[in-house]
PDB file of N, CA and C in Angstrom:
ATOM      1  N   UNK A   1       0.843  -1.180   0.000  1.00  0.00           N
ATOM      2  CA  UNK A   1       0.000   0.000   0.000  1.00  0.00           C
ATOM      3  C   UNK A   1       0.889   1.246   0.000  1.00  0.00           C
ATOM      4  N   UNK A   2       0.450   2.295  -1.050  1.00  0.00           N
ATOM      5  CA  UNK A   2       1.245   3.377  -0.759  1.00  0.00           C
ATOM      6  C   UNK A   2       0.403   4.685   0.093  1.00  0.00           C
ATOM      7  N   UNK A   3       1.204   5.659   0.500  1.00  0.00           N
ATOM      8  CA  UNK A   3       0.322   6.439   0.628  1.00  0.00           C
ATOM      9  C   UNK A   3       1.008   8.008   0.663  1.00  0.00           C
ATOM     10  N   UNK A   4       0.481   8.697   0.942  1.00  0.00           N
ATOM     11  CA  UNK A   4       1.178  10.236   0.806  1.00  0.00           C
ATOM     12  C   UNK A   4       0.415  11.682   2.054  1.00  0.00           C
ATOM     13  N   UNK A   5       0.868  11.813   2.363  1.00  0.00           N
ATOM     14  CA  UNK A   5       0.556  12.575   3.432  1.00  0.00           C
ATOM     15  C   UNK A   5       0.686  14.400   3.328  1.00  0.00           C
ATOM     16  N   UNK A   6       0.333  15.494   3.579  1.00  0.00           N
ATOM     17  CA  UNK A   6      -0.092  16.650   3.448  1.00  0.00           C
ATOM     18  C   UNK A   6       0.147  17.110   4.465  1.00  0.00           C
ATOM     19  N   UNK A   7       1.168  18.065   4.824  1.00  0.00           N
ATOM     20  CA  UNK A   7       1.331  19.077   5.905  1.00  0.00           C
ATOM     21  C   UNK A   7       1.069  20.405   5.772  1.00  0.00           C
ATOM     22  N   UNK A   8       0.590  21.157   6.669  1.00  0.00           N
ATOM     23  CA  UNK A   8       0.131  22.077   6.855  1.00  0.00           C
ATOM     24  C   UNK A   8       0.934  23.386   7.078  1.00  0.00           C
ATOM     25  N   UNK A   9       2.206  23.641   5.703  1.00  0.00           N
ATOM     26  CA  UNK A   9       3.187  24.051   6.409  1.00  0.00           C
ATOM     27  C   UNK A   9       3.248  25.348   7.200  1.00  0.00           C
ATOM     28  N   UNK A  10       2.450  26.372   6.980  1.00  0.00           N
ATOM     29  CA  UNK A  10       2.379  27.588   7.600  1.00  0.00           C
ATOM     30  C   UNK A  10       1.591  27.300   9.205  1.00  0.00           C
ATOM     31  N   UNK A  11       1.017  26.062   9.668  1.00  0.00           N
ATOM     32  CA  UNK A  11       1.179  25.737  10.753  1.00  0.00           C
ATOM     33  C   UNK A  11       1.871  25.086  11.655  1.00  0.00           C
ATOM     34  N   UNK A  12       3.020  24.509  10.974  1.00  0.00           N
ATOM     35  CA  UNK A  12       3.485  23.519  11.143  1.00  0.00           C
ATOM     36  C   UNK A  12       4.745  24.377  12.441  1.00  0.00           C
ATOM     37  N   UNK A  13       5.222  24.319  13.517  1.00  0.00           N
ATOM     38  CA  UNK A  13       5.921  24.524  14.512  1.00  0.00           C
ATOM     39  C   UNK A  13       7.396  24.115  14.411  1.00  0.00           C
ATOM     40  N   UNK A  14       7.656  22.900  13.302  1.00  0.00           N
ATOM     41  CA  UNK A  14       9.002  22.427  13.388  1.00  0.00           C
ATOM     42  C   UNK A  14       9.191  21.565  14.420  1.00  0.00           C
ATOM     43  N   UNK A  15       8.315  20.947  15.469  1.00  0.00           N
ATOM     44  CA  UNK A  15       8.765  19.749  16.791  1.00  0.00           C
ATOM     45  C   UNK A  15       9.732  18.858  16.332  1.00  0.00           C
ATOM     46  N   UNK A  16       9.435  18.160  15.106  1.00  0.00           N
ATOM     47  CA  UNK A  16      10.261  17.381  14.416  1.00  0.00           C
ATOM     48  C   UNK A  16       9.284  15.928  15.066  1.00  0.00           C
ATOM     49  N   UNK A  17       8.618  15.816  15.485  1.00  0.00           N
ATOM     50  CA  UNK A  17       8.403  14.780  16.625  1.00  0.00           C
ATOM     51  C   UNK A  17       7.702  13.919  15.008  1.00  0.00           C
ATOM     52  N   UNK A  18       7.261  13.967  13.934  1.00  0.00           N
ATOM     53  CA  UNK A  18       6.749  13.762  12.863  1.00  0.00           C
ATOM     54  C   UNK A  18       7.981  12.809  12.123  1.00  0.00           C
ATOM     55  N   UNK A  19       9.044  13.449  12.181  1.00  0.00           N
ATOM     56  CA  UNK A  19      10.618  13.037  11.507  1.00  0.00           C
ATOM     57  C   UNK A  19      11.261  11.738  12.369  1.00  0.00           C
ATOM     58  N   UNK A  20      10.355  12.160  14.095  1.00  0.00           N
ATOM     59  CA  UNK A  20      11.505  11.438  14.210  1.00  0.00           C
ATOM     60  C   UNK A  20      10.656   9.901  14.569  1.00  0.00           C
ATOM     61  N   UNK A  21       9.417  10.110  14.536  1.00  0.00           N
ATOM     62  CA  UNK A  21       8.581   8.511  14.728  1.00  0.00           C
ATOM     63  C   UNK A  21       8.247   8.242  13.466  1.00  0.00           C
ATOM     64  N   UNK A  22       8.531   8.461  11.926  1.00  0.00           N
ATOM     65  CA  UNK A  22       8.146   8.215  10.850  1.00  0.00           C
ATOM     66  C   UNK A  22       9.173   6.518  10.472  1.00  0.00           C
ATOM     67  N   UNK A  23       8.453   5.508  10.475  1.00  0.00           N
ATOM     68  CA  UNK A  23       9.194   4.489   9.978  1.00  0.00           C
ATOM     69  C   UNK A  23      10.159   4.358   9.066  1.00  0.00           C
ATOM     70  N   UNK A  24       9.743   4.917   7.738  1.00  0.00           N
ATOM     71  CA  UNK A  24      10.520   5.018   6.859  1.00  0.00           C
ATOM     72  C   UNK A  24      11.469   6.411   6.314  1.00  0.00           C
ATOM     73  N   UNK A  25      11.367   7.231   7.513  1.00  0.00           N
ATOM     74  CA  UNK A  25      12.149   8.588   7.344  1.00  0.00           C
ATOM     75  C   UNK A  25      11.640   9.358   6.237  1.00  0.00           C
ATOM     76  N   UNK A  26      10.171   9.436   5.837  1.00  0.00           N
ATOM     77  CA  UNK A  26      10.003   9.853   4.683  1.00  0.00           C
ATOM     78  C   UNK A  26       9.873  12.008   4.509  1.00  0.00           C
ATOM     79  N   UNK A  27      10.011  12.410   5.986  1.00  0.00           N
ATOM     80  CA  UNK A  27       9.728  13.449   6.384  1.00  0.00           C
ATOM     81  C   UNK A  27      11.214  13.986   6.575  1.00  0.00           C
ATOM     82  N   UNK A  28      11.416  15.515   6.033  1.00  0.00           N
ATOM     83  CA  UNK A  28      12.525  15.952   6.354  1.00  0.00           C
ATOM     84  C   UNK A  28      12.139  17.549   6.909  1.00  0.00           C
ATOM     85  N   UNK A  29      13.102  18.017   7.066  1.00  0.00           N
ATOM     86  CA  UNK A  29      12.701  19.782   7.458  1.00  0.00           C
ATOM     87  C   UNK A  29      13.185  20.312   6.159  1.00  0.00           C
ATOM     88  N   UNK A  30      12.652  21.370   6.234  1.00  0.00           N
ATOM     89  CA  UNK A  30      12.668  22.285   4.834  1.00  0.00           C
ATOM     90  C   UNK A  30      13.715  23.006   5.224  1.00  0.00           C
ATOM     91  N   UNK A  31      14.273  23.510   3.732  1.00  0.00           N
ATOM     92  CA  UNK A  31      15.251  24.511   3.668  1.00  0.00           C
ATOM     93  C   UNK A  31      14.857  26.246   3.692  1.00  0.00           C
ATOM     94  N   UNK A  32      13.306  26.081   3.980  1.00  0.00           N
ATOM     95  CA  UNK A  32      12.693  27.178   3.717  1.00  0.00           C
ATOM     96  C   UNK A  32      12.190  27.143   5.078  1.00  0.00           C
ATOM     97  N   UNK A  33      11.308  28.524   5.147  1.00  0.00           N
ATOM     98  CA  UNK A  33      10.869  28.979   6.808  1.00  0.00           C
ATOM     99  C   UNK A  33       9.518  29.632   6.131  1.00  0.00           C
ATOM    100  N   UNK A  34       8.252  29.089   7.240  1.00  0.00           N
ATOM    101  CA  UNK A  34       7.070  29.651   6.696  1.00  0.00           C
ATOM    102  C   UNK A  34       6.883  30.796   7.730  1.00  0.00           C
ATOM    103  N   UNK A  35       6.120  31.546   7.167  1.00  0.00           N
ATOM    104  CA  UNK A  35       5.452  32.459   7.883  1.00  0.00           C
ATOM    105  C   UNK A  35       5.991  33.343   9.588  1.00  0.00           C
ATOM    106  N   UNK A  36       5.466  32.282   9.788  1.00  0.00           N
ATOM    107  CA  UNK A  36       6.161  32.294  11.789  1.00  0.00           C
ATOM    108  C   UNK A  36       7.563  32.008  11.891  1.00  0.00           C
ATOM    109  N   UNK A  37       8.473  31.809  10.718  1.00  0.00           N
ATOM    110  CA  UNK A  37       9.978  31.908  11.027  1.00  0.00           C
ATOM    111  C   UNK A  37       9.968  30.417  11.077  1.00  0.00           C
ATOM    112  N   UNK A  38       9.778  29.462  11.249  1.00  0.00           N
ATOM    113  CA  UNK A  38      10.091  27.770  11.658  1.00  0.00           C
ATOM    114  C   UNK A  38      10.427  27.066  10.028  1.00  0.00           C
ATOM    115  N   UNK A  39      11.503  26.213  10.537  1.00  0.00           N
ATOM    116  CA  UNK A  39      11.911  25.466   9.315  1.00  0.00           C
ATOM    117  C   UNK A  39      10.752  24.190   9.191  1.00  0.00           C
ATOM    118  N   UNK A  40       9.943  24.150   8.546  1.00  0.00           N
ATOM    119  CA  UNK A  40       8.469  23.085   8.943  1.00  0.00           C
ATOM    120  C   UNK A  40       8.771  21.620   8.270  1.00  0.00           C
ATOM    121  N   UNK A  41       8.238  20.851   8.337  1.00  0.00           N
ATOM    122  CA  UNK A  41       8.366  19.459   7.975  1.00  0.00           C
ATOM    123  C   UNK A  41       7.983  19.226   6.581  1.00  0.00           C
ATOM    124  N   UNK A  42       8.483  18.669   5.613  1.00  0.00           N
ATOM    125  CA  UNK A  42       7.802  18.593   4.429  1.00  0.00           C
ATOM    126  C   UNK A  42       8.232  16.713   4.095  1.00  0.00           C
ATOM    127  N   UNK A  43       7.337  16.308   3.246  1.00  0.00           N
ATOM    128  CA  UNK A  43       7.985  14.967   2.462  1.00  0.00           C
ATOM    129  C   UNK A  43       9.238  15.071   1.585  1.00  0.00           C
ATOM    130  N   UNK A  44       9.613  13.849   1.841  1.00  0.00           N
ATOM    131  CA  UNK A  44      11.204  13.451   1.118  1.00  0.00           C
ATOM    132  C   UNK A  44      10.543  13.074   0.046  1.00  0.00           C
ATOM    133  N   UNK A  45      10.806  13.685  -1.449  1.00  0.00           N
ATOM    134  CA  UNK A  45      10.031  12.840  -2.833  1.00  0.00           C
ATOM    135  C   UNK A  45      10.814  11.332  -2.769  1.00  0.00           C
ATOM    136  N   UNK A  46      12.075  11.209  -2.576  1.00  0.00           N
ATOM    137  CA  UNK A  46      13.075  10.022  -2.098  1.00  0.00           C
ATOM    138  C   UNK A  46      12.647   8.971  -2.002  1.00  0.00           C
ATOM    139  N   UNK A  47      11.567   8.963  -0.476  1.00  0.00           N
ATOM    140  CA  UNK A  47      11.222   7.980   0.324  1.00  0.00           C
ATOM    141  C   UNK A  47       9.912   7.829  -0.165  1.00  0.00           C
ATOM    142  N   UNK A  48       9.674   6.597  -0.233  1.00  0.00           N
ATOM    143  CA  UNK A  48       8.223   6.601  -0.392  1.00  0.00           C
ATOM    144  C   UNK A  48       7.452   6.296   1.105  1.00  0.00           C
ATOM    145  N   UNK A  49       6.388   6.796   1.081  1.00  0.00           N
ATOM    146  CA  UNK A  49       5.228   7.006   2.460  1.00  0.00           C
ATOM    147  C   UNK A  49       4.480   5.787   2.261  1.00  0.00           C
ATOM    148  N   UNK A  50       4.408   4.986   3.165  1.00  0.00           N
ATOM    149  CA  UNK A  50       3.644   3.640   3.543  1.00  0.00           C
ATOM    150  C   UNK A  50       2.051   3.968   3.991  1.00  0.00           C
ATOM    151  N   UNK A  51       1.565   5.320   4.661  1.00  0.00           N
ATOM    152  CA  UNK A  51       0.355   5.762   4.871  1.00  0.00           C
ATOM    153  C   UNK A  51       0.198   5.078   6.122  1.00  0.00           C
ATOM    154  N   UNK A  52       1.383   4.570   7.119  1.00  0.00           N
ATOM    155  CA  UNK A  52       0.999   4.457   8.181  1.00  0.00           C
ATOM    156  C   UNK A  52       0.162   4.972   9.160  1.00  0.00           C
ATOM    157  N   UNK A  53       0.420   6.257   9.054  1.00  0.00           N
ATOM    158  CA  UNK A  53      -0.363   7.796   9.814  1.00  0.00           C
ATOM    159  C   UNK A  53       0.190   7.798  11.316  1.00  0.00           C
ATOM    160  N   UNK A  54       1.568   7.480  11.447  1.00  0.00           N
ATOM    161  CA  UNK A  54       2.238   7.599  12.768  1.00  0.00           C
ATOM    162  C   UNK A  54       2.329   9.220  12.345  1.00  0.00           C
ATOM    163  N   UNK A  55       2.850   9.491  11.368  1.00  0.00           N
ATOM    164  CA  UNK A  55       3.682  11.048  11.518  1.00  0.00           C
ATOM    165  C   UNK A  55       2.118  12.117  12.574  1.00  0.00           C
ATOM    166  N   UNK A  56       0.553  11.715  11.916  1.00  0.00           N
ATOM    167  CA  UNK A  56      -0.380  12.393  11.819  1.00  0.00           C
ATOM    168  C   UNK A  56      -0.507  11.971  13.512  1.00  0.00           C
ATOM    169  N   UNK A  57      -0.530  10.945  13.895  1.00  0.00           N
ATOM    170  CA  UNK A  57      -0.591  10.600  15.440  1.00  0.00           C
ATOM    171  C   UNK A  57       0.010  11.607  16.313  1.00  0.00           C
ATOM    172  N   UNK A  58       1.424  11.433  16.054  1.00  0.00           N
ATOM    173  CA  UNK A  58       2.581  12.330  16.791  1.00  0.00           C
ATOM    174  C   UNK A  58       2.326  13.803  17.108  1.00  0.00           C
ATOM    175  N   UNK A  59       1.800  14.155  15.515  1.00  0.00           N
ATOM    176  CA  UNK A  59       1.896  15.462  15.433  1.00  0.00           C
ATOM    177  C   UNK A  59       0.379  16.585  16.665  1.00  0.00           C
ATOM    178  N   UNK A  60       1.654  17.427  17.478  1.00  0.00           N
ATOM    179  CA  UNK A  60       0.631  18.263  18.476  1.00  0.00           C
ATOM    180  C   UNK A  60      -0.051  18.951  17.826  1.00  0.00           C
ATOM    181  N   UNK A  61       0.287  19.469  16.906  1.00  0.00           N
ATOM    182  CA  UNK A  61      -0.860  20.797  15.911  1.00  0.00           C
ATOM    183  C   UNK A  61      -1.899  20.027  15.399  1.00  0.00           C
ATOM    184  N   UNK A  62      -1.697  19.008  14.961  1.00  0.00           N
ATOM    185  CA  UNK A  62      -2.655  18.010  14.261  1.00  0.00           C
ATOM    186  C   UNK A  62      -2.564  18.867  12.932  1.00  0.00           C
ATOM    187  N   UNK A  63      -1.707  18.508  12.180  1.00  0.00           N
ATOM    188  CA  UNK A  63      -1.828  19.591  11.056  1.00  0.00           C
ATOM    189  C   UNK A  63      -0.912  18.464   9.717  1.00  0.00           C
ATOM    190  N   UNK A  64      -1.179  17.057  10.069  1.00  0.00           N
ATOM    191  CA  UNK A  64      -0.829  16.458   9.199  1.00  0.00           C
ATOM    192  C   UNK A  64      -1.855  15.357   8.715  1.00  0.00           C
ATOM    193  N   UNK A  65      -2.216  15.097   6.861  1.00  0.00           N
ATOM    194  CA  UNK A  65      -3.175  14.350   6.891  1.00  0.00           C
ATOM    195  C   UNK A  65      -2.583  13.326   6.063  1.00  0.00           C
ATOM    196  N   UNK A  66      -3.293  11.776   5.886  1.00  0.00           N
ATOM    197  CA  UNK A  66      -2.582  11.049   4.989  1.00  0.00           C
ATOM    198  C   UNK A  66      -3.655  10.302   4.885  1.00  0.00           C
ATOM    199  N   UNK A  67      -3.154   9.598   3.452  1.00  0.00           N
ATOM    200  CA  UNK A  67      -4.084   9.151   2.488  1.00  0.00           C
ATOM    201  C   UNK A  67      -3.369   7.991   2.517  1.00  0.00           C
ATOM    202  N   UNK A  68      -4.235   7.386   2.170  1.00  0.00           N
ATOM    203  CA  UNK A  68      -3.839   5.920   1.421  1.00  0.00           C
ATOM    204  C   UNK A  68      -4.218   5.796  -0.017  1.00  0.00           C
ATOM    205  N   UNK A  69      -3.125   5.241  -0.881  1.00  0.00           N
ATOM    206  CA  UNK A  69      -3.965   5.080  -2.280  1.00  0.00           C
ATOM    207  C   UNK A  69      -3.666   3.370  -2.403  1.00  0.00           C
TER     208      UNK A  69
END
């Protein structure tokens, strides 16, 4: 199963807590800074996303969604 997941980056805080319980490391921090100054979490095109939905668990903002296809 694959799946792909959607962050919310202009909410996104940077915890990392997303990066660092993601099984397959598919989450990295950006080289860019949204809004509020924070380097935010984005997908690795790299890795492919299993659609576990640990990253969406973890995350305190709740500002991550994932799909399964």
């Amino acid at each position: 199963m694959q799946g792909k997941i959607l962050i919310h980056h202009e909410k996104c805080k940077g915890c990392r807590l997303c990066m660092t319980f993601c099984p397959k490391g598919c989450i990295r921090v950006s080289a860019k800074l949204n809004a509020k100054g924070y380097a935010y979490a984005e997908c690795d095109p790299d890795k492919p996303c299993t659609g576990c939905g640990t990253c969406a668990l973890m995350c305190p903002e709740a500002i991550i969604e994932v799909y399964r296809e």
